[in-house]
Each structure stands twice: as C-alpha cells, then as structure tokens.
N, C-alpha and C. Protein backbone atom coordinates (compact mmCIF):
# COMPACT_ATOMS: atom_id res chain seq x y z
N UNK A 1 0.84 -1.17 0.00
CA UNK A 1 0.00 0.00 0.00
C UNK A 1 0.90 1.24 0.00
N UNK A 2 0.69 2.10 -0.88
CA UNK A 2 1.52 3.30 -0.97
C UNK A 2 1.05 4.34 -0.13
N UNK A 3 1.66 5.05 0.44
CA UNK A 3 1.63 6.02 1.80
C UNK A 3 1.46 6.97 0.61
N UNK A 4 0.47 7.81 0.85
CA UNK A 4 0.45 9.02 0.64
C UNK A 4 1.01 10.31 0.74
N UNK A 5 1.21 11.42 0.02
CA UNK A 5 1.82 12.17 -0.66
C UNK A 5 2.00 13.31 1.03
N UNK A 6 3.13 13.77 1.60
CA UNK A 6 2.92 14.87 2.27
C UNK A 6 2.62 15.71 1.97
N UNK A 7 1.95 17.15 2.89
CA UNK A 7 1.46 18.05 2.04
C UNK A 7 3.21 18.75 2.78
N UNK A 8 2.85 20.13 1.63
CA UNK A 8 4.15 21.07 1.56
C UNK A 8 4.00 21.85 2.96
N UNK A 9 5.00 21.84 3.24
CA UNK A 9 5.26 22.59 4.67
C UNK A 9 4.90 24.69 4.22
N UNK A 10 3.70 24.96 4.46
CA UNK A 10 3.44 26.12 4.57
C UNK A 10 4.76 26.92 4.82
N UNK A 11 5.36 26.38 5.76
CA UNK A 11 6.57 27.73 6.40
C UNK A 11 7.18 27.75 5.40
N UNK A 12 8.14 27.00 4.88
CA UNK A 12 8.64 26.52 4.00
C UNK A 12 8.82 27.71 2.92
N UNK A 13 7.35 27.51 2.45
CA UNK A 13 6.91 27.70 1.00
C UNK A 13 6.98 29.37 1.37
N UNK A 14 6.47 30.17 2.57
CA UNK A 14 6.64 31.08 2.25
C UNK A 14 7.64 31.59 2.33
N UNK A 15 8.98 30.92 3.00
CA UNK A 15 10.29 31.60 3.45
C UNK A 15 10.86 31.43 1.74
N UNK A 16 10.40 30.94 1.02
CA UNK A 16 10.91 31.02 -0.07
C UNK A 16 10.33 32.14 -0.90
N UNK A 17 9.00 32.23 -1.06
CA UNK A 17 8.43 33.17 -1.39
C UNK A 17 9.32 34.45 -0.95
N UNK A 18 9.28 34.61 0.42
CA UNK A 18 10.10 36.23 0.79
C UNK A 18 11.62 35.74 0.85
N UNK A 19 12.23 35.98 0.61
CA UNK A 19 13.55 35.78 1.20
C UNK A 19 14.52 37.30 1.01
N UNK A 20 14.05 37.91 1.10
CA UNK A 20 14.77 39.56 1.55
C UNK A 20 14.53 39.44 3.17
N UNK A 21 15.25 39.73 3.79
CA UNK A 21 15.45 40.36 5.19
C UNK A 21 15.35 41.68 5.81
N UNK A 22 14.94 42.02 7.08
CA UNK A 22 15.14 42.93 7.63
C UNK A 22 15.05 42.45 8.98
N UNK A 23 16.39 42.53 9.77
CA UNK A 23 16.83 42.29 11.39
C UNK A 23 16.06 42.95 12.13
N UNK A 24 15.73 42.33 12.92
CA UNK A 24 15.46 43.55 14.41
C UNK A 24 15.86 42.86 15.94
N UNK A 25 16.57 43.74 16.42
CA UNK A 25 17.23 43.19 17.52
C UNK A 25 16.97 43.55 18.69
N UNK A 26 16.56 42.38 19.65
CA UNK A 26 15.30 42.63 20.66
C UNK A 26 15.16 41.50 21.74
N UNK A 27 15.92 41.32 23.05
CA UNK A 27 15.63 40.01 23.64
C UNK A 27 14.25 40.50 24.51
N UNK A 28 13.95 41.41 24.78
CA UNK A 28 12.80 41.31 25.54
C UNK A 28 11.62 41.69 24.90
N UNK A 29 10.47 41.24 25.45
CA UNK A 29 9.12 41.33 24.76
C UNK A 29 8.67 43.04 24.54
N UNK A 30 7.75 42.90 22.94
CA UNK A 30 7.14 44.12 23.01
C UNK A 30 6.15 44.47 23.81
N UNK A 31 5.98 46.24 23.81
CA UNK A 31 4.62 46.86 24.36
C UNK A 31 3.74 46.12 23.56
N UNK A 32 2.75 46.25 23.77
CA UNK A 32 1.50 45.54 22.95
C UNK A 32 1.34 47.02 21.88
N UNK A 33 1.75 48.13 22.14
CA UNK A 33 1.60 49.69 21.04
C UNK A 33 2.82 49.18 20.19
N UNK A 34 4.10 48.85 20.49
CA UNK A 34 5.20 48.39 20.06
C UNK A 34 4.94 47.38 18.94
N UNK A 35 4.37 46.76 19.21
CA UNK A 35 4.22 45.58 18.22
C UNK A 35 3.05 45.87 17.08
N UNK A 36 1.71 46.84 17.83
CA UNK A 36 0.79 46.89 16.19
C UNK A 36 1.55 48.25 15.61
N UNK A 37 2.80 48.93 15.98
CA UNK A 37 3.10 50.48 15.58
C UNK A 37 4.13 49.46 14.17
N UNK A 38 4.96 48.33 14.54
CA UNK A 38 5.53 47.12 13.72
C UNK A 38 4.70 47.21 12.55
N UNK A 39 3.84 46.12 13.10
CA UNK A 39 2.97 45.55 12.21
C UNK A 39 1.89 46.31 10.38
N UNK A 40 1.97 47.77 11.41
CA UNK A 40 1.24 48.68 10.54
C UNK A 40 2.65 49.11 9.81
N UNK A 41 3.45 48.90 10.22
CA UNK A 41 5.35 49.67 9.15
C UNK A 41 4.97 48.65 8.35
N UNK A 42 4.95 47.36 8.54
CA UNK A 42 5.73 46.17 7.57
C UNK A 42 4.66 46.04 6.66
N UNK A 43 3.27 46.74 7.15
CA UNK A 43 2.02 46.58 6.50
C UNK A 43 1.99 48.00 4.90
N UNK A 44 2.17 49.20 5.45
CA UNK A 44 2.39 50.30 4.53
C UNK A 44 3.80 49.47 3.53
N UNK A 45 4.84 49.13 4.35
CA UNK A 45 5.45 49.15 3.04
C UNK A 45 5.95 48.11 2.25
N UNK A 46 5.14 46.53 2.52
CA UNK A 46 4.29 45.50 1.66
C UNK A 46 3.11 45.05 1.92
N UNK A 47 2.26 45.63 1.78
CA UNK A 47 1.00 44.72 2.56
C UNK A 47 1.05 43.67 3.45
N UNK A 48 -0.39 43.85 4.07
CA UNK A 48 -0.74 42.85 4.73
C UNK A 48 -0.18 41.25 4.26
N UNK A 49 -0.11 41.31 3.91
CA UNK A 49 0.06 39.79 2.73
C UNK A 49 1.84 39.39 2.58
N UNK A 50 2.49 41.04 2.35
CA UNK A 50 3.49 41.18 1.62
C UNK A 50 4.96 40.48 2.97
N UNK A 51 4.88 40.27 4.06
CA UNK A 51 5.44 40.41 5.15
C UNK A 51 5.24 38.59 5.53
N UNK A 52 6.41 38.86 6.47
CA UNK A 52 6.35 37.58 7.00
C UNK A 52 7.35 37.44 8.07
N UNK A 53 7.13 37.01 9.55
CA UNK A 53 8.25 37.67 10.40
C UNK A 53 7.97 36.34 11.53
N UNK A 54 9.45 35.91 11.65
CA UNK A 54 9.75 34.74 12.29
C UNK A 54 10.96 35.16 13.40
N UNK A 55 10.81 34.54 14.52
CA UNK A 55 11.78 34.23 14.95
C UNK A 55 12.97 33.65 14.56
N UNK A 56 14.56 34.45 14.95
CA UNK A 56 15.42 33.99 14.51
C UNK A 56 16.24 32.54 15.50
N UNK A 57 16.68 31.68 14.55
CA UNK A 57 17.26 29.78 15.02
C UNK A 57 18.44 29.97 15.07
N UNK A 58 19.17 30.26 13.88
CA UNK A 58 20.80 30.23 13.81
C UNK A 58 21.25 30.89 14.80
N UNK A 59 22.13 30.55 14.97
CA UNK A 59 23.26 30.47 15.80
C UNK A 59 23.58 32.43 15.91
N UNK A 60 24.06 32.72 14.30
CA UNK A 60 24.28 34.50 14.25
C UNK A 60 22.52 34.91 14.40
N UNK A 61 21.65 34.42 14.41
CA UNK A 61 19.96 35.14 14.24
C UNK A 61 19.59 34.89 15.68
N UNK A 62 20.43 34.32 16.27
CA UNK A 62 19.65 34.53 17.97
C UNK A 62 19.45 35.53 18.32
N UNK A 63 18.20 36.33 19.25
CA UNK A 63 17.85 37.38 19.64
C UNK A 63 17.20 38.45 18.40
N UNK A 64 17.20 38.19 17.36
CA UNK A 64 16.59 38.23 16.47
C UNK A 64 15.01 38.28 15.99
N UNK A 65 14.42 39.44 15.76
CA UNK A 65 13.24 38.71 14.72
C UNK A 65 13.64 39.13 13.46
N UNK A 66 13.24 37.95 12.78
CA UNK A 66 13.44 38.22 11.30
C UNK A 66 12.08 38.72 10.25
N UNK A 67 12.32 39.80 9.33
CA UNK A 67 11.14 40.20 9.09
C UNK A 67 11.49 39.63 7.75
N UNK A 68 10.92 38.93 6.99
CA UNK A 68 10.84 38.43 5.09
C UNK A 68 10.12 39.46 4.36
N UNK A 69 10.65 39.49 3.45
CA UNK A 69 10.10 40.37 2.30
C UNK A 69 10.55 39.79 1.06
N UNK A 70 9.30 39.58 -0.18
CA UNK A 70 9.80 39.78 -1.73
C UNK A 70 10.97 40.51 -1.85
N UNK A 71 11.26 41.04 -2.11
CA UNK A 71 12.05 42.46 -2.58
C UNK A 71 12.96 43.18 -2.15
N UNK A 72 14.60 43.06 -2.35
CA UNK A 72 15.27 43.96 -1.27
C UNK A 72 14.71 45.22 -0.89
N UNK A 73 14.21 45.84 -1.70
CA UNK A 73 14.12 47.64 -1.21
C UNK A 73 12.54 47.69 -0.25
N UNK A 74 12.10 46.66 -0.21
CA UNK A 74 10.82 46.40 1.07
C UNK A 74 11.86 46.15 2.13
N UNK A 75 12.88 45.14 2.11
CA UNK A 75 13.74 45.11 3.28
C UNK A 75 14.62 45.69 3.81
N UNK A 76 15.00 46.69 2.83
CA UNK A 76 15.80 48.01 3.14
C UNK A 76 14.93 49.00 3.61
N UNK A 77 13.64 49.06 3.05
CA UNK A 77 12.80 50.77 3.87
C UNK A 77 12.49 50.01 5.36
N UNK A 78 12.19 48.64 5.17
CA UNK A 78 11.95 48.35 6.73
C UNK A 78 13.05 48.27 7.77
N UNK A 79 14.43 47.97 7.41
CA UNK A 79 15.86 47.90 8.06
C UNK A 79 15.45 49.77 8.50
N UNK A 80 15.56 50.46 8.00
CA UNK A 80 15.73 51.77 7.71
C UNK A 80 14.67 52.28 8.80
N UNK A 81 13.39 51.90 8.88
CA UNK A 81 12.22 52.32 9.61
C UNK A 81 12.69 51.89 11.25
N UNK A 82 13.09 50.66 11.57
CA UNK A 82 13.43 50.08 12.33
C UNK A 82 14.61 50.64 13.48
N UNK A 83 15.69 51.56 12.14
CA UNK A 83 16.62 52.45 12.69
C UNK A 83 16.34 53.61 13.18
N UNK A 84 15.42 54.53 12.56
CA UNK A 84 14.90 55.47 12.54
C UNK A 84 13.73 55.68 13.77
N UNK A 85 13.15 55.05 13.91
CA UNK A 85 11.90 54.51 15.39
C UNK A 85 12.51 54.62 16.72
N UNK A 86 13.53 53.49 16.29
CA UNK A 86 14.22 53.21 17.66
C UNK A 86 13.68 51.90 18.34
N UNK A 87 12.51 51.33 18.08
CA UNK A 87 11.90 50.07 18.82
C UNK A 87 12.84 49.33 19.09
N UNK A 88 14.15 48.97 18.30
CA UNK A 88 14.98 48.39 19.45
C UNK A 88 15.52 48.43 20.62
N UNK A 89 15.59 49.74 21.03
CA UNK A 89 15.88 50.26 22.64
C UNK A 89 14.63 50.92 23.53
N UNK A 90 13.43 50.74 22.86
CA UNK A 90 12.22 50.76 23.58
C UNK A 90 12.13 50.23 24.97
N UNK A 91 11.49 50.21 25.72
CA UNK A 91 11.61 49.64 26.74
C UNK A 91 10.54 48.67 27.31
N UNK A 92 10.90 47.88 27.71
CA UNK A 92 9.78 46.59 27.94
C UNK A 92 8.67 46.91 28.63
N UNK A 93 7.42 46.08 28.15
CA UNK A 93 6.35 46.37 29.18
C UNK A 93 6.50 46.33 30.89
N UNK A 94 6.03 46.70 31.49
CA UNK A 94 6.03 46.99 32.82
C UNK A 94 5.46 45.15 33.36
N UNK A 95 5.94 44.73 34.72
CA UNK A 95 5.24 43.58 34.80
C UNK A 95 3.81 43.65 35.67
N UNK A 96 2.79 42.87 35.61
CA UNK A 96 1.97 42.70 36.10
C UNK A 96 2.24 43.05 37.98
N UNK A 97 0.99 43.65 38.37
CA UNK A 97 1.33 44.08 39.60
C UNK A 97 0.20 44.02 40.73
N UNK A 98 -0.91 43.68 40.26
CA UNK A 98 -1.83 43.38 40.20
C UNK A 98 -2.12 42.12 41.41
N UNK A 99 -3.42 41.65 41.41
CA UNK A 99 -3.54 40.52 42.51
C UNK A 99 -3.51 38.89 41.59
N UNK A 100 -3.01 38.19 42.77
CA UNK A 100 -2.32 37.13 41.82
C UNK A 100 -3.42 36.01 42.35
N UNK A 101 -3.91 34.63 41.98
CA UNK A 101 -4.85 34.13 42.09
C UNK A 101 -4.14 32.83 42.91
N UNK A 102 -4.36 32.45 44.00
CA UNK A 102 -3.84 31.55 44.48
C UNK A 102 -4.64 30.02 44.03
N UNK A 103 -4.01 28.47 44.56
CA UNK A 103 -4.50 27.32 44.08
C UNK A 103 -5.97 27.48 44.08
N UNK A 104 -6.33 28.00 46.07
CA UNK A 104 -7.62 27.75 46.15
C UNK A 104 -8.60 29.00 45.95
N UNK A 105 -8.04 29.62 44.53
CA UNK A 105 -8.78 30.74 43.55
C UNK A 105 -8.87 32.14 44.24
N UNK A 106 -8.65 32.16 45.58
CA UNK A 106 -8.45 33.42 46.50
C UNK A 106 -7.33 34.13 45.70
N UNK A 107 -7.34 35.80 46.23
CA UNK A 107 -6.46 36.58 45.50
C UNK A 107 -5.70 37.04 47.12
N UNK A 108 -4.51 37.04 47.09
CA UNK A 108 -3.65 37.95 47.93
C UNK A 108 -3.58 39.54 47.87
C-alpha cells in the first residue's frame, strides 16, 4: 500500500516566497503599542500579505526577529524604519502588579 503524498510545509513555502530580510534586535518582549506600531510599518510598506516575520534559530539570528520580504528595497525601507523609530531600545512592558490568584482561587 503506498503512503500518501505529504502536504508542503506552509513555512517553507513562504520563506521562499520572501527571502529579503530585515533584522530587528530585541531580547525582551514588546509593548503591545510596540508591536501593532511594527505591524502597521511592515504593512504600509508590503501589505498585509506582503510580510512575513519569524523568529530567529541560527546560531548568528539569535535574539533576532526576522522580518521576510519579496524584494530587497521592502527590506531596506523596513531595516531603515526600524533604525529610525528606535523600537529596538524601547523599553519593555512593565510587569503585572496586580492581585495574583492563588490554588484555592483566593487573590492575595
């Protein structure tokens, strides 16, 4: 009986699709304003569609997000936007401070 066909690994397919870059260098988490102020850059300058942004694996891409793009000069205005902002030296959200919920659902 012949095993059937895998399907294509989505990630895959689109890291091929974009393969222009733009770094951003960042070990701690965004503001939640931080991240849609991102999202709307990478959006103006490829669409919604046009973008694709992964965490960086390798070894040199640790601490990394990696943003994909078609097109070098989408990954150059976004390298460029990225410099210009500053969101890399932004400063992390504040932590929760709030009442914390104990086992037996009581709050301290």
């Amino acid at each position: 009986m012949a095993r059937p066909k895998r399907s294509w690994n989505s990630h895959q397919i689109r890291m091929r699709e974009l393969p222009h870059i733009a770094r951003l260098h960042r070990t701690e988490p965004f503001r939640s304003a931080d991240a849609a102020e991102m999202k709307a850059a990478a959006d103006r300058i490829a669409g919604p569609a046009g973008w694709y942004a992964v965490a960086g694996w390798l070894p040199a891409d640790v601490d990394f997000k990696l943003i994909h793009f078609a097109t070098p000069a989408e990954a150059e205005a976004m390298q460029r936007w990225i410099a210009e902002s500053g969101i890399e030296t932004r400063p992390a959200p504040e932590p929760y401070r709030g009442p914390q919920l104990t086992v037996g659902g009581t709050t301290r």
